[in-house]
Protein backbone atom coordinates (compact mmCIF):
# COMPACT_ATOMS: atom_id res chain seq x y z
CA UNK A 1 -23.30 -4.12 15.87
CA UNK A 2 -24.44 -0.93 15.56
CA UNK A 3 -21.96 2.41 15.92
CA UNK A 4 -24.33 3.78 19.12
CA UNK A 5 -23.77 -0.03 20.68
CA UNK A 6 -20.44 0.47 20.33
CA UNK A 7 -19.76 4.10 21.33
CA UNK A 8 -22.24 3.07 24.31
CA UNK A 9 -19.79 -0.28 25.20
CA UNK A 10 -16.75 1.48 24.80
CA UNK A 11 -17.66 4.65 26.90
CA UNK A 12 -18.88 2.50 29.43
CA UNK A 13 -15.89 0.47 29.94
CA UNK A 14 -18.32 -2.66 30.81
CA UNK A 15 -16.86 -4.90 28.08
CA UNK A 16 -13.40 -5.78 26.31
CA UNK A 17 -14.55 -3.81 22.66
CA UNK A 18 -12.04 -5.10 20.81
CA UNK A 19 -13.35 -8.44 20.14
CA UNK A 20 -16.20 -6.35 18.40
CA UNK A 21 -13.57 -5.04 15.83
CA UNK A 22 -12.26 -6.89 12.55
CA UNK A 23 -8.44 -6.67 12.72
CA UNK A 24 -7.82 -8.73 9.73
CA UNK A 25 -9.03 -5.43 7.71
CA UNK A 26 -6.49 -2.84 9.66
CA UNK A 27 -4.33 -0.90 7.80
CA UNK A 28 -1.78 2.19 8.32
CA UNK A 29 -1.56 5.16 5.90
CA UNK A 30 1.60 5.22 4.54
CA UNK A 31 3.09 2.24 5.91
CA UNK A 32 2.90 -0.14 3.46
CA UNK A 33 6.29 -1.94 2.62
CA UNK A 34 8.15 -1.78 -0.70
CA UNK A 35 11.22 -3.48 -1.11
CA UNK A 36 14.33 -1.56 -2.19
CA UNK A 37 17.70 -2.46 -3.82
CA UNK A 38 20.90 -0.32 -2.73
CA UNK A 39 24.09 -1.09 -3.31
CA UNK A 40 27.47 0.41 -0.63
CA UNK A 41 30.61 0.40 -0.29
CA UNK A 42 32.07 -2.64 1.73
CA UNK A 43 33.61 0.25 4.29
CA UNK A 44 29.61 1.44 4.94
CA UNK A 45 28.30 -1.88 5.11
CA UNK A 46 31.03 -2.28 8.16
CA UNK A 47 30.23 0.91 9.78
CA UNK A 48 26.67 -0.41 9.52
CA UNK A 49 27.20 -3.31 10.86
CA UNK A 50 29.17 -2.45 13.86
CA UNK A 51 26.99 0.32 14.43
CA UNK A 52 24.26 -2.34 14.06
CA UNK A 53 25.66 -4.94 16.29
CA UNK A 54 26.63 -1.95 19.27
CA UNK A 55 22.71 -0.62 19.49
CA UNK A 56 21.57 -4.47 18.75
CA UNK A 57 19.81 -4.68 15.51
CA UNK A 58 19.83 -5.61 12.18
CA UNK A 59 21.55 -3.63 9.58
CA UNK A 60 18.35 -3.20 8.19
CA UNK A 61 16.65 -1.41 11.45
CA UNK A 62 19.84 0.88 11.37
CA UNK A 63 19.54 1.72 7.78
CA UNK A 64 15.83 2.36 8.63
CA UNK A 65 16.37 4.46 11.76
CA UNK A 66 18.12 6.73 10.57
CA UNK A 67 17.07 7.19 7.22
CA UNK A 68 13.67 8.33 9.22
CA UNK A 69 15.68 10.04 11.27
CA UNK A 70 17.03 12.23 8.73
CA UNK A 71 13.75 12.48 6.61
CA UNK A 72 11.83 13.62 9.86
CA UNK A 73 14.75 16.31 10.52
CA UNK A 74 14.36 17.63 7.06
CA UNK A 75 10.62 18.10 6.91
CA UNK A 76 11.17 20.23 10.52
CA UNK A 77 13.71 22.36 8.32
CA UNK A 78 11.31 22.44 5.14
CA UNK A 79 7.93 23.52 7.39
CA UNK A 80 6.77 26.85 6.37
CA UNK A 81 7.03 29.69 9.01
């Protein structure tokens, strides 16, 4: 299909467009996975877990939250003025 099809399908709202799109090729900048090793202290591994277990996730979405949590909060702090 060509782009002006496309653009012409989409801005008219007519048809569902994305069975017209390849999904299987879709990929996010910057989100690929890499698998890490760390190793805590049994004391933070049970802070993690309760905290885990009270908000309802894994102790690997809490580790992730807020390790993006604090890596967002420090790029605010780092942007130049």
């Amino acid at each position: 299909m060509k782009s002006k099809d496309f653009d012409e399908k989409f801005d008219k709202n007519k048809v569902d467009i994305i069975e017209n799109l390849d999904l299987s090729t879709l990929r996010r900048p910057n989100q690929q996975q890499k698998r890490v090793n760390v190793d805590f202290p049994v004391w933070v591994i049970d802070s993690l877990d309760k905290e885990a277990n009270r908000v309802g996730v894994t102790r690997q979405s809490i580790i992730k939250l807020w390790l993006v949590e604090r890596l967002e909060k420090l790029a605010l702090t780092r942007r130049p003025t």
